[in-house]
PDB file of N, CA and C in Angstrom:
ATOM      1  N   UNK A   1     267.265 155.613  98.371  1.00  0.00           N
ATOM      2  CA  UNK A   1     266.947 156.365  97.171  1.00  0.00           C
ATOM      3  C   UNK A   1     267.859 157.596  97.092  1.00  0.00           C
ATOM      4  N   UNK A   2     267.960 157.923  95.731  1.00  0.00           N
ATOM      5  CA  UNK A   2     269.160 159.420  95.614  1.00  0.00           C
ATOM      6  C   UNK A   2     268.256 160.586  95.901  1.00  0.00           C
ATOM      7  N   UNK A   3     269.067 161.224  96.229  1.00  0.00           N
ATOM      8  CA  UNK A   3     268.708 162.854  96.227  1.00  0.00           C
ATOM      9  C   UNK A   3     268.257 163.252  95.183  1.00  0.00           C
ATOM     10  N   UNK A   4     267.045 164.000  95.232  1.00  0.00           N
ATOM     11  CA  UNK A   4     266.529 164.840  93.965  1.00  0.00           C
ATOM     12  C   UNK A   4     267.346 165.233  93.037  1.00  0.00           C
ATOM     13  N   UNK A   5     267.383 164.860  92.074  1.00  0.00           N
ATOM     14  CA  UNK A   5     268.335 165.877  91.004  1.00  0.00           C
ATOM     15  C   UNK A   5     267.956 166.759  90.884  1.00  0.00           C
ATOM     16  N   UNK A   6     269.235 167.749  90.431  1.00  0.00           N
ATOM     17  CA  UNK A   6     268.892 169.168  89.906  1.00  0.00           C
ATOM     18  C   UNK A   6     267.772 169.360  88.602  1.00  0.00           C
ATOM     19  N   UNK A   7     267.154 170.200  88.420  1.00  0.00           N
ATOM     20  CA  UNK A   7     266.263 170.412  87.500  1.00  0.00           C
ATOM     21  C   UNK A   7     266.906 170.448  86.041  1.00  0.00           C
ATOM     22  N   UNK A   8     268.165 170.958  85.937  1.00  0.00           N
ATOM     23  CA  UNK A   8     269.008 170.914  84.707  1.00  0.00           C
ATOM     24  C   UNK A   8     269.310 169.947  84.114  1.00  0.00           C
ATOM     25  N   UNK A   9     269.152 170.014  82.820  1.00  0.00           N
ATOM     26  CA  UNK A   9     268.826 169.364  81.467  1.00  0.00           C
ATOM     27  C   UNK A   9     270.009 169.019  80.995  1.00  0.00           C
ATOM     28  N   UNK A  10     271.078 169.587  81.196  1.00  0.00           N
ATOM     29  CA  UNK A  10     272.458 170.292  80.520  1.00  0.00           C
ATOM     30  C   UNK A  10     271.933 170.687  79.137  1.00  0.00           C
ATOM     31  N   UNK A  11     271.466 171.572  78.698  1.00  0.00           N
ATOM     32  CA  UNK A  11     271.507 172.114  77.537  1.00  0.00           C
ATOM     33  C   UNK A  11     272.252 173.814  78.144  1.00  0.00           C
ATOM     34  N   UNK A  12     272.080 173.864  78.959  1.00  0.00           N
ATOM     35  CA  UNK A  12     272.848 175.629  79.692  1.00  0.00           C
ATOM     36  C   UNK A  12     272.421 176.656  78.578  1.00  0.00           C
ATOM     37  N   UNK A  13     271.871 176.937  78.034  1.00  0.00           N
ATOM     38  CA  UNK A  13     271.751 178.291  76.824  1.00  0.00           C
ATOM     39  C   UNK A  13     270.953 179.460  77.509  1.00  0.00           C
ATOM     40  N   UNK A  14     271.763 180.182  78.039  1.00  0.00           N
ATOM     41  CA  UNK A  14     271.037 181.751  78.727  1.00  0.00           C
ATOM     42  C   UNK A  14     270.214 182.597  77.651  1.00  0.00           C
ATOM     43  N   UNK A  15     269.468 182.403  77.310  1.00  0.00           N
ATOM     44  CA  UNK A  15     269.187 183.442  76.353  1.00  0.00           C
ATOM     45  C   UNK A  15     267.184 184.181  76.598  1.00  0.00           C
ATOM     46  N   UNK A  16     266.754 183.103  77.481  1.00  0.00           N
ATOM     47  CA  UNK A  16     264.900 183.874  77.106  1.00  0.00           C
ATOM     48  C   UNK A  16     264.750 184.835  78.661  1.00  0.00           C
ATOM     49  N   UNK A  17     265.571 186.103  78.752  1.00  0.00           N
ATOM     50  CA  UNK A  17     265.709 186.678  79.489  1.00  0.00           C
ATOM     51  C   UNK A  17     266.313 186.908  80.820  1.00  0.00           C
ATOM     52  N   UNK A  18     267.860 186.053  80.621  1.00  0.00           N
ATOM     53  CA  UNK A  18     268.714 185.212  81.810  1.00  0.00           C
ATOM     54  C   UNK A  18     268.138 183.614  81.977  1.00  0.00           C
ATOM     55  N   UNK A  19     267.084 183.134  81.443  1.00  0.00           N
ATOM     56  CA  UNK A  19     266.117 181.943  81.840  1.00  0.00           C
ATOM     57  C   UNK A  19     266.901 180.562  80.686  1.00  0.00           C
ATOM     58  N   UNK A  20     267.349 179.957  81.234  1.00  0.00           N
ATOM     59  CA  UNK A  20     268.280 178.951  80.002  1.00  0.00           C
ATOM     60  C   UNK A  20     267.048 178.016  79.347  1.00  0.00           C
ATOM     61  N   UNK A  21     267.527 177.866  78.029  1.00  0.00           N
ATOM     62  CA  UNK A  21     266.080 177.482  77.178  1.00  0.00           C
ATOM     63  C   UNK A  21     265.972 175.955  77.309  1.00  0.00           C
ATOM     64  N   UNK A  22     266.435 174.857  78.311  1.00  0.00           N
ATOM     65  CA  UNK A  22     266.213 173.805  78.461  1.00  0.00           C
ATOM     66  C   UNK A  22     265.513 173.376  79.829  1.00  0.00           C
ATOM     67  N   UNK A  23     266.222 174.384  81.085  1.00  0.00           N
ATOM     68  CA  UNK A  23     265.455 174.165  82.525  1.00  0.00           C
ATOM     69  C   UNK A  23     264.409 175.326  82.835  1.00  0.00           C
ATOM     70  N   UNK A  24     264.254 176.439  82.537  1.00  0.00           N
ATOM     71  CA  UNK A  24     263.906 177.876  82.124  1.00  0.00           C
ATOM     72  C   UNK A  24     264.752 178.412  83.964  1.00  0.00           C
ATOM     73  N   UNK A  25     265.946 178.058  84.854  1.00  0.00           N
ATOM     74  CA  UNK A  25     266.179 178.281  85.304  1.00  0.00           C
ATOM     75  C   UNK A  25     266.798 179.388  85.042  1.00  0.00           C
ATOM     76  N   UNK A  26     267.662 180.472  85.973  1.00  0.00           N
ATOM     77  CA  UNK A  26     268.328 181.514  86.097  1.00  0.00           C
ATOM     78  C   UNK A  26     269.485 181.251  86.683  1.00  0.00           C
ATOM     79  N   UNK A  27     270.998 181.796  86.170  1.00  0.00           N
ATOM     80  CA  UNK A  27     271.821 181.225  87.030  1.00  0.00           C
ATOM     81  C   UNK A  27     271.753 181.385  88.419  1.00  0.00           C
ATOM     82  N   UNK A  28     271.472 182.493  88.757  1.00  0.00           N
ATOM     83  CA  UNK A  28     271.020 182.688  90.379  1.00  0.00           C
ATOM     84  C   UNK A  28     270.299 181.350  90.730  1.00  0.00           C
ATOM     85  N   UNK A  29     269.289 180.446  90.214  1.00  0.00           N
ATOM     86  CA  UNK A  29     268.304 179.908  90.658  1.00  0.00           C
ATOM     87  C   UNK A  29     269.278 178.630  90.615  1.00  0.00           C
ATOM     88  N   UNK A  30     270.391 178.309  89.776  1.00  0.00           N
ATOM     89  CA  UNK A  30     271.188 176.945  89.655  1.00  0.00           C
ATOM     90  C   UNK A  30     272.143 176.713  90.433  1.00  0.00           C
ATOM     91  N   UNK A  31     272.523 178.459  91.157  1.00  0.00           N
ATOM     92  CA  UNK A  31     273.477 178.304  92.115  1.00  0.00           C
ATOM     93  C   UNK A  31     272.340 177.900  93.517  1.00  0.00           C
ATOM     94  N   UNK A  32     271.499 178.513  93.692  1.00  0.00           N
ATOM     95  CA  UNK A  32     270.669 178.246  94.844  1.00  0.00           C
ATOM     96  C   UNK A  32     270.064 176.512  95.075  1.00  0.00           C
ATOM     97  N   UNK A  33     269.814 175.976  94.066  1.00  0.00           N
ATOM     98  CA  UNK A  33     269.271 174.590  93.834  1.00  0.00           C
ATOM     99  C   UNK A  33     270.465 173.426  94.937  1.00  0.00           C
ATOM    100  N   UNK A  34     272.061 173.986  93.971  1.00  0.00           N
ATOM    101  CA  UNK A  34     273.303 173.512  94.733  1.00  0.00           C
ATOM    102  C   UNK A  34     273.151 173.598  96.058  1.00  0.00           C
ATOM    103  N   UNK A  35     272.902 174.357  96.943  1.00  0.00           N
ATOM    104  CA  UNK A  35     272.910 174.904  98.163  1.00  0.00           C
ATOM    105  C   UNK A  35     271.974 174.225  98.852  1.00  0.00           C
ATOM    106  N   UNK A  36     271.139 173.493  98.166  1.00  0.00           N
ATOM    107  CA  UNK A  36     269.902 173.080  99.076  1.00  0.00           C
ATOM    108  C   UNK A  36     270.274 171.804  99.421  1.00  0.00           C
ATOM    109  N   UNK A  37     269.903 171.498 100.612  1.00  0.00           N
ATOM    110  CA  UNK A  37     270.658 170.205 101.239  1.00  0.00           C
ATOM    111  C   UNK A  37     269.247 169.065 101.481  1.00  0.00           C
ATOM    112  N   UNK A  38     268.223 169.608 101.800  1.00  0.00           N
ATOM    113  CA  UNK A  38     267.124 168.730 102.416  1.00  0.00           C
ATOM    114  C   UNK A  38     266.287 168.242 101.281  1.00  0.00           C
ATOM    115  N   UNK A  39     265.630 167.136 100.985  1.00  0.00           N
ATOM    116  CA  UNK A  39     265.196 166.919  99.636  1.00  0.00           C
ATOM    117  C   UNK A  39     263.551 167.454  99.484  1.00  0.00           C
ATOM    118  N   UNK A  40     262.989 168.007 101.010  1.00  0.00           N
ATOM    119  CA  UNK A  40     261.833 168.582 100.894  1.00  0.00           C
ATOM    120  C   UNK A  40     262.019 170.389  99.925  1.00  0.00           C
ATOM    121  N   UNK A  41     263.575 170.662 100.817  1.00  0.00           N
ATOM    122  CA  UNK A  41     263.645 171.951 100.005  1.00  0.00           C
ATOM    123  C   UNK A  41     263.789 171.680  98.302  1.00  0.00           C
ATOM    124  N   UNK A  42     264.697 170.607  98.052  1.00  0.00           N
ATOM    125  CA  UNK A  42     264.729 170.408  96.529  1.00  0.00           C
ATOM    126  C   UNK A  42     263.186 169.885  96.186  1.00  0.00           C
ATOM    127  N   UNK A  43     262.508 169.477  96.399  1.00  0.00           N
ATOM    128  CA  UNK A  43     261.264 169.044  95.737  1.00  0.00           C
ATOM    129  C   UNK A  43     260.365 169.934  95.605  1.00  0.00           C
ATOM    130  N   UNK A  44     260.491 171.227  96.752  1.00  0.00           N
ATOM    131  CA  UNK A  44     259.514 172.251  96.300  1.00  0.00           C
ATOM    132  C   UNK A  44     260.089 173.313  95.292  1.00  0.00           C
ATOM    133  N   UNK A  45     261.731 173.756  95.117  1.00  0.00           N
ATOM    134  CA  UNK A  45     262.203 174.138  94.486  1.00  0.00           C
ATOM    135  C   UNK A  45     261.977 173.738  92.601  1.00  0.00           C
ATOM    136  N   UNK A  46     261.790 172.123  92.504  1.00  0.00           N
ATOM    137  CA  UNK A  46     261.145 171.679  91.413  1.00  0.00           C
ATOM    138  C   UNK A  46     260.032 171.846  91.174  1.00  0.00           C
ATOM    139  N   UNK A  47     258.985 171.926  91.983  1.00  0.00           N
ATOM    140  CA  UNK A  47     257.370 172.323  91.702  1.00  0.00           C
ATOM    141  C   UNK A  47     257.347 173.855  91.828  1.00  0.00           C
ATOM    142  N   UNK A  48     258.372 174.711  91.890  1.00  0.00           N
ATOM    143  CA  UNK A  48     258.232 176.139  91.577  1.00  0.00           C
ATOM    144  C   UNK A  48     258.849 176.417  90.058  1.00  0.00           C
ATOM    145  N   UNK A  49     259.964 175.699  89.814  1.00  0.00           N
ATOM    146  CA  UNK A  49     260.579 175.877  88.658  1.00  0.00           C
ATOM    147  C   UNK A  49     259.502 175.433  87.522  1.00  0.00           C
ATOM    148  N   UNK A  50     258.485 174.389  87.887  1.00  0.00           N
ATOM    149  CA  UNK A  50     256.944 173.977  86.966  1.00  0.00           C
ATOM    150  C   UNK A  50     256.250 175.135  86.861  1.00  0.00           C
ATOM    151  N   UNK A  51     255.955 175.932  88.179  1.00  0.00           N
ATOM    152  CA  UNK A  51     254.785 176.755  88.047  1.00  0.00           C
ATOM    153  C   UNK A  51     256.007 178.083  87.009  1.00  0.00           C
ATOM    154  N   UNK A  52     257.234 178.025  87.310  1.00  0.00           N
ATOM    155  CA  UNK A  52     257.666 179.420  86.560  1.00  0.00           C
ATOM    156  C   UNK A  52     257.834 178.483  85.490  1.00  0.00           C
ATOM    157  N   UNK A  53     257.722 177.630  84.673  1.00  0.00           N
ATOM    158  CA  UNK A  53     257.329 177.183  83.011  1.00  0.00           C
ATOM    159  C   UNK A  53     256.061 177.320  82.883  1.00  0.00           C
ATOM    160  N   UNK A  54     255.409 177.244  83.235  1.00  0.00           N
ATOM    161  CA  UNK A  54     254.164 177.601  83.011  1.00  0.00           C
ATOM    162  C   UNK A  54     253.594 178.932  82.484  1.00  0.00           C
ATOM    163  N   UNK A  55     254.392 179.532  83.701  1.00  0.00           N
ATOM    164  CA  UNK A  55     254.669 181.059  82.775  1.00  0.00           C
ATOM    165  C   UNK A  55     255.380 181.379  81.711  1.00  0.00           C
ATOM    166  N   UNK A  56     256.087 180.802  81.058  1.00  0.00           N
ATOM    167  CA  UNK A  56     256.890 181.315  80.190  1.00  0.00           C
ATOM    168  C   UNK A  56     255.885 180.416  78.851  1.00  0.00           C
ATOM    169  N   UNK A  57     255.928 178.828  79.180  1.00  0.00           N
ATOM    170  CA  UNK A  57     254.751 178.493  78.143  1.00  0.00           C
ATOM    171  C   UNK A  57     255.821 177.833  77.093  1.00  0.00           C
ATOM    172  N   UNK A  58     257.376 177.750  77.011  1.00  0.00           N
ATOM    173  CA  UNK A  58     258.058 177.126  76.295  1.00  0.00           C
ATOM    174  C   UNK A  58     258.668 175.970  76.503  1.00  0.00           C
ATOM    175  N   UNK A  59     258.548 175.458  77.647  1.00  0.00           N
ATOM    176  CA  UNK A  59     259.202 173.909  78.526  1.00  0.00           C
ATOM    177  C   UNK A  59     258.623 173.095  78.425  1.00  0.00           C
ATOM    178  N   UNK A  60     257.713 173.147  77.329  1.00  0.00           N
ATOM    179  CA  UNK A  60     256.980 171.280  77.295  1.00  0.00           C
ATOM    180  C   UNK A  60     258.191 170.031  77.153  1.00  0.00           C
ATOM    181  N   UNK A  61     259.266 170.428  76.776  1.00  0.00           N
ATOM    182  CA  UNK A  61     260.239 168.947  76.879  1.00  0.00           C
ATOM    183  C   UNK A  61     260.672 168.713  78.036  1.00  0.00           C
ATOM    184  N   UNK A  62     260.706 169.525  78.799  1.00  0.00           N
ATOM    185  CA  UNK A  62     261.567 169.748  80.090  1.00  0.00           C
ATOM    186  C   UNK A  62     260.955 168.831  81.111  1.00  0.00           C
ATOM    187  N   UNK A  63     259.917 168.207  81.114  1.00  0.00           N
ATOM    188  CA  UNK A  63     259.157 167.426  81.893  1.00  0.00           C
ATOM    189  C   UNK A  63     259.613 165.796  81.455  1.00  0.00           C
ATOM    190  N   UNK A  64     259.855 165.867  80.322  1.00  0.00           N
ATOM    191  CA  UNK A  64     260.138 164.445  79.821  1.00  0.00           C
ATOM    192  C   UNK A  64     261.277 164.354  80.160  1.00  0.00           C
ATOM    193  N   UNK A  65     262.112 164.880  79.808  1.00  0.00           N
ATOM    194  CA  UNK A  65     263.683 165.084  80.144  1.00  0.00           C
ATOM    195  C   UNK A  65     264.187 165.072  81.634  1.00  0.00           C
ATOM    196  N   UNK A  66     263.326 165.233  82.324  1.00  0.00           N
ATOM    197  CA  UNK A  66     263.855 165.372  83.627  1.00  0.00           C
ATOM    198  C   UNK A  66     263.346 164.141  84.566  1.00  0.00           C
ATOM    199  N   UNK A  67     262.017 163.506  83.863  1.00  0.00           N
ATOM    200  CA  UNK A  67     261.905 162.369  84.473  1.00  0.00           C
ATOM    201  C   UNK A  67     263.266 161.295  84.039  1.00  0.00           C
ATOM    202  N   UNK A  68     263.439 161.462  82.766  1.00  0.00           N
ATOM    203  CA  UNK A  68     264.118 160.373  81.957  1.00  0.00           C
ATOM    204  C   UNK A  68     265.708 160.775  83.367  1.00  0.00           C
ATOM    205  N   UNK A  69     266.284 161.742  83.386  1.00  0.00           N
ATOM    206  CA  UNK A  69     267.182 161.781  84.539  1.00  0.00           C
ATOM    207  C   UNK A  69     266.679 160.831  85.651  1.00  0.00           C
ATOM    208  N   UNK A  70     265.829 161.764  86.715  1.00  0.00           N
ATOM    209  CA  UNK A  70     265.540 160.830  88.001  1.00  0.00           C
ATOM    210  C   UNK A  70     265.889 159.462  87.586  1.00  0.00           C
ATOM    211  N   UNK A  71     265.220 158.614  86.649  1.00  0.00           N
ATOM    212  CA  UNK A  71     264.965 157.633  86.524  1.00  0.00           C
ATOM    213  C   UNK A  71     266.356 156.922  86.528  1.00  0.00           C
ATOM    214  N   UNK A  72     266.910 157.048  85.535  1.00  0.00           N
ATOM    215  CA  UNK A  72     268.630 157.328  85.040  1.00  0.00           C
ATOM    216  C   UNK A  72     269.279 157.025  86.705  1.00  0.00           C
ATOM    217  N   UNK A  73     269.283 158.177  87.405  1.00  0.00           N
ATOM    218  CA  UNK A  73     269.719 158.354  88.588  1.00  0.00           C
ATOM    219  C   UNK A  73     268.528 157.703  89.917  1.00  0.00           C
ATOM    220  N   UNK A  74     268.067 156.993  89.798  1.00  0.00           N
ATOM    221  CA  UNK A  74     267.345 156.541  90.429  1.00  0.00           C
ATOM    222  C   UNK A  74     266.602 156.694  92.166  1.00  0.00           C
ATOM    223  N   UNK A  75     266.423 158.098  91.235  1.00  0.00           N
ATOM    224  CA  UNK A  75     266.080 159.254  92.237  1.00  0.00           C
ATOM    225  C   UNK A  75     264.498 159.273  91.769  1.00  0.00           C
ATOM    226  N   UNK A  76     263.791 159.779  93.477  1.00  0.00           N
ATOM    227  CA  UNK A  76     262.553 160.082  93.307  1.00  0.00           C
ATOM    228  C   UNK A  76     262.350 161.113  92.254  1.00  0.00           C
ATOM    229  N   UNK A  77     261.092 161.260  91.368  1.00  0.00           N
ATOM    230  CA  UNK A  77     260.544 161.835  90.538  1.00  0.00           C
ATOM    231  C   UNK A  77     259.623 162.806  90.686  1.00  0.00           C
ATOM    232  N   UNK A  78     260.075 164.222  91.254  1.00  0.00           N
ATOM    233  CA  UNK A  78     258.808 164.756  91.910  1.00  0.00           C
ATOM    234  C   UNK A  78     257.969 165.404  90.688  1.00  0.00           C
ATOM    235  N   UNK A  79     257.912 165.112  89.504  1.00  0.00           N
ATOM    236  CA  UNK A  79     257.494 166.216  88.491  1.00  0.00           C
ATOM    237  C   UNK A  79     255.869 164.740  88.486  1.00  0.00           C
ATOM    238  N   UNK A  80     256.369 163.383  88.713  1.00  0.00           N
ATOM    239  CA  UNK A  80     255.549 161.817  88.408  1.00  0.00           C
ATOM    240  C   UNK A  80     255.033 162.264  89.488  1.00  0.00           C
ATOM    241  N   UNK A  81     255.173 162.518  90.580  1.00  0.00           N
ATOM    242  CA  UNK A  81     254.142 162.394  91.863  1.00  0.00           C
ATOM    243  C   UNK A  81     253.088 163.713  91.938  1.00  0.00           C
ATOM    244  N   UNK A  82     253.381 164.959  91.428  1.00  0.00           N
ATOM    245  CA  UNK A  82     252.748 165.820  91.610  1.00  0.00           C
ATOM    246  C   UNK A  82     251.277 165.552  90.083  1.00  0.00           C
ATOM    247  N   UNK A  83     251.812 164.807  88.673  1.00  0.00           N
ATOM    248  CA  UNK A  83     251.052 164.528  88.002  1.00  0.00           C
ATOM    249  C   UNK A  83     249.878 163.177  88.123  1.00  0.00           C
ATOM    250  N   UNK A  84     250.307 162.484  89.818  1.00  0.00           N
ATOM    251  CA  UNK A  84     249.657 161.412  90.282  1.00  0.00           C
ATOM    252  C   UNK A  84     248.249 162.312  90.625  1.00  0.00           C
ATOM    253  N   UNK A  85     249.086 163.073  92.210  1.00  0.00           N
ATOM    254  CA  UNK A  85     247.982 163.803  92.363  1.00  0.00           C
ATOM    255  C   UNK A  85     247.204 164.724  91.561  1.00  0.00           C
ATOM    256  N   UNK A  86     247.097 165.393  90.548  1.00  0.00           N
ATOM    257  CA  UNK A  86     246.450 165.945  90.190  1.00  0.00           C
ATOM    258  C   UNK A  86     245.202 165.172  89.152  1.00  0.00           C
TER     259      UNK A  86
END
């Protein structure tokens, strides 16, 4: 199976306070994602980037969009497993 993908959407638009309006990431947070090598660190890095949409309250596509990747790339889906468990 592939490595987690990055959380990015490619839409890149910096604008809802450094937070790009498609991943609500920060560039700081897109350079750090790169850096992560282990797929436990990328999978919790994705269930934090959920809880910081949550806060912001504008990323309802961002969940669809990012499965439709994994899938694409036929990479585990951690956004599908965390909505199993709950």
């Amino acid at each position: 199976m592939a490595k987690i993908p990055s959380p990015c959407i490619d839409v890149c638009k910096y604008k809802r306070q450094g937070h790009c309006i498609g991943c609500s990431m920060t560039k700081a947070q897109k350079s750090l994602f790169k850096s992560l090598k282990k797929d436990k660190h990328r999978e919790a890095f994705v269930l934090m980037l959920l809880e910081q949409q949550a806060q912001h309250g504008s990323y309802t596509h961002w969940e669809k969009a990012y499965a439709k990747k994994c899938k694409k790339k036929k990479a585990k889906c951690v956004i599908g497993s965390r909505q199993d468990a709950a």
